[in-house]
Protein backbone atom coordinates (compact mmCIF):
# COMPACT_ATOMS: atom_id res chain seq x y z
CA UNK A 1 95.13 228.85 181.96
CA UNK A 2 94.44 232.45 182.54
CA UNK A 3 95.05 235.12 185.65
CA UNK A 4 91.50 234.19 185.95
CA UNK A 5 91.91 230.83 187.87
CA UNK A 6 93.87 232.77 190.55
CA UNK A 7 91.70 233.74 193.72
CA UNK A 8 90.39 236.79 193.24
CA UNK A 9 92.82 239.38 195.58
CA UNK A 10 95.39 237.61 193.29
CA UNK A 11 93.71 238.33 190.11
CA UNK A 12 93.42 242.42 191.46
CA UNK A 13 97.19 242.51 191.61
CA UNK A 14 98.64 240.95 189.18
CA UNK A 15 98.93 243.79 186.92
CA UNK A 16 100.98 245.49 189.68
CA UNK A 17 103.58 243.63 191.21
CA UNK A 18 103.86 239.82 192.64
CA UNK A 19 100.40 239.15 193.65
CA UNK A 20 100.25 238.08 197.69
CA UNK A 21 98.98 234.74 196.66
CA UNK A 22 101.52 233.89 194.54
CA UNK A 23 103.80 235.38 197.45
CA UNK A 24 102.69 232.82 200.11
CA UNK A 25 102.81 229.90 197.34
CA UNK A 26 106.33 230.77 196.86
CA UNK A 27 107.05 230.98 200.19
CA UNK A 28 105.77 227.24 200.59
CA UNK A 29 107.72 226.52 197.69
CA UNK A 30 110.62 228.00 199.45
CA UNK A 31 110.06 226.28 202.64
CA UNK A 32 110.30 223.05 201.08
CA UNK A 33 113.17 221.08 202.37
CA UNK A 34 115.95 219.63 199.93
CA UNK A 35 115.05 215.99 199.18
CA UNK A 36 111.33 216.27 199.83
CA UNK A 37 108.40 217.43 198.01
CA UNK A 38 104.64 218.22 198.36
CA UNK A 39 102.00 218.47 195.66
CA UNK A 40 100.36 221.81 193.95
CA UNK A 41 97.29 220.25 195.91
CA UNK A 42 99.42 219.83 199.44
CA UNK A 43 100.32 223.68 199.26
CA UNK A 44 96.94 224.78 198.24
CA UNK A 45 95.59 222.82 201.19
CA UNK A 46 98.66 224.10 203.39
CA UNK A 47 97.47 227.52 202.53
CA UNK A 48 94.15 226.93 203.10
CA UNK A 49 93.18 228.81 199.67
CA UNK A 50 93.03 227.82 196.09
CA UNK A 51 93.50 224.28 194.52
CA UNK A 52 95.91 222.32 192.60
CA UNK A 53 95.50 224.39 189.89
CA UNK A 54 95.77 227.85 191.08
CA UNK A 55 99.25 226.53 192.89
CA UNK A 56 100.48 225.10 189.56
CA UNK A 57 99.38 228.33 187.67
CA UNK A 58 101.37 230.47 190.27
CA UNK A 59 104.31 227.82 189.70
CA UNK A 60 104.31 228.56 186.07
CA UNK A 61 104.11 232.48 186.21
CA UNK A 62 106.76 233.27 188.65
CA UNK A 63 108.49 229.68 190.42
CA UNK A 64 111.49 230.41 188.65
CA UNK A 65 113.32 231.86 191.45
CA UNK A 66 112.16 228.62 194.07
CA UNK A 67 112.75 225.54 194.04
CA UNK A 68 110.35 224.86 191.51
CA UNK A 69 111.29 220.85 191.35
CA UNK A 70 109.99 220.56 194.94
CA UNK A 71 106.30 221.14 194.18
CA UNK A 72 105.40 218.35 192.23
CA UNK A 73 102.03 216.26 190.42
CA UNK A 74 100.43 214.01 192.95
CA UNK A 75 101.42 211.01 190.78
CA UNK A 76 105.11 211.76 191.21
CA UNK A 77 105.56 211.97 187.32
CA UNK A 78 107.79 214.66 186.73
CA UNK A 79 107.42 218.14 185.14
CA UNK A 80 107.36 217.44 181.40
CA UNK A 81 110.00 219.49 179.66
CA UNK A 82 111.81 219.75 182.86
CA UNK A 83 112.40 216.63 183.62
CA UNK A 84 115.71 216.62 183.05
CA UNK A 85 116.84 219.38 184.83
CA UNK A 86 114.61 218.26 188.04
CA UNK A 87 116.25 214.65 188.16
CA UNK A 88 118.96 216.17 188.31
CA UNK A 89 118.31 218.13 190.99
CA UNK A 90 116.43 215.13 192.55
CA UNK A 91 119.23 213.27 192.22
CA UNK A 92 122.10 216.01 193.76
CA UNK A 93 119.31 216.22 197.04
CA UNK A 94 118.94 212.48 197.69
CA UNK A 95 115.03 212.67 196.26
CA UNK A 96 113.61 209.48 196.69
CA UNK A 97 112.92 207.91 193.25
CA UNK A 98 110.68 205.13 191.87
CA UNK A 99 112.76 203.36 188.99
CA UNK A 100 110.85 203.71 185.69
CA UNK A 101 109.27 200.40 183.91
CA UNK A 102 110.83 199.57 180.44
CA UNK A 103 107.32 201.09 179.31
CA UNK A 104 107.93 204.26 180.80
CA UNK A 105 107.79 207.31 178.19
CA UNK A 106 111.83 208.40 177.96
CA UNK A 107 112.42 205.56 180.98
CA UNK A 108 112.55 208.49 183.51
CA UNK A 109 112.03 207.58 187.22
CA UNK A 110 109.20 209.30 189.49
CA UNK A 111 109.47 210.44 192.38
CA UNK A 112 108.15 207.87 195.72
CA UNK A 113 105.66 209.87 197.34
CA UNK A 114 105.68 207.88 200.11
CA UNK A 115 109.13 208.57 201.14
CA UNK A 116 109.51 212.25 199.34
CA UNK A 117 106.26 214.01 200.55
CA UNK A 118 106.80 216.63 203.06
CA UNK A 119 103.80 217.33 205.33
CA UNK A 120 105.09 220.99 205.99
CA UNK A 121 105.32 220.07 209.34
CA UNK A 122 109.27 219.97 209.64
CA UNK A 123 109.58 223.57 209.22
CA UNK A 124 106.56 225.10 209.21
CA UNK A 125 106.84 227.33 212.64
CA UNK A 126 107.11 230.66 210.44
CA UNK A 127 103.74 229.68 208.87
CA UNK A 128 101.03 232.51 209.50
């Protein structure tokens, strides 16, 4: 993916500094709380801008500094070449976790949607 998928004030500053897109997806990101998740397609719709996509593009440029682990594929699978690193981190914040079949690539869990997915609605009083 390019800069291009971003929305298009995001795609104007991102030569420049932290483009205010990415800001508010990180801010999501941020708001997430420990043990819970919510999909690059739950933000996007939190925000009410962008899709899946444009979240997980964002995500990839500059989540570094979030809790990256917390914004997640809809199918609870998770981040591949990360997933170490995030079930641990699912595992230290009490994550719910779907045990992986025997036919499971690497046996790795995923994460139970049901119980992990955060609506945003917890915490989401700063929300503008």
């Amino acid at each position: 993916m390019s800069e291009e998928s971003l929305p298009d004030e995001a795609r104007a500053e991102h030569a420049d500094a932290l483009p205010e897109y990415a800001e508010r997806v990180l801010d999501v990101a941020e708001r997430i709380p420990p043990g819970r998740v919510m999909t690059y397609g739950d933000v996007a719709e939190w925000l009410e801008e962008g899709g899946p996509r444009q979240v997980g593009r964002v995500m990839a440029l500059y989540g570094g500094a979030v809790p990256w682990w917390r914004v997640v594929r809809a199918d609870g699978v998770l981040l591949p070449g990360h997933e170490l690193e995030a079930f641990s981190r699912y595992r230290a914040e009490g994550t719910p976790l779907k045990e992986a079949s025997r036919a499971a690539e690497g046996h790795l869990p995923r994460i139970d949607m049901r119980r992990a997915r955060w609506d945003g609605g917890e915490r989401a009083e700063g929300h503008t």
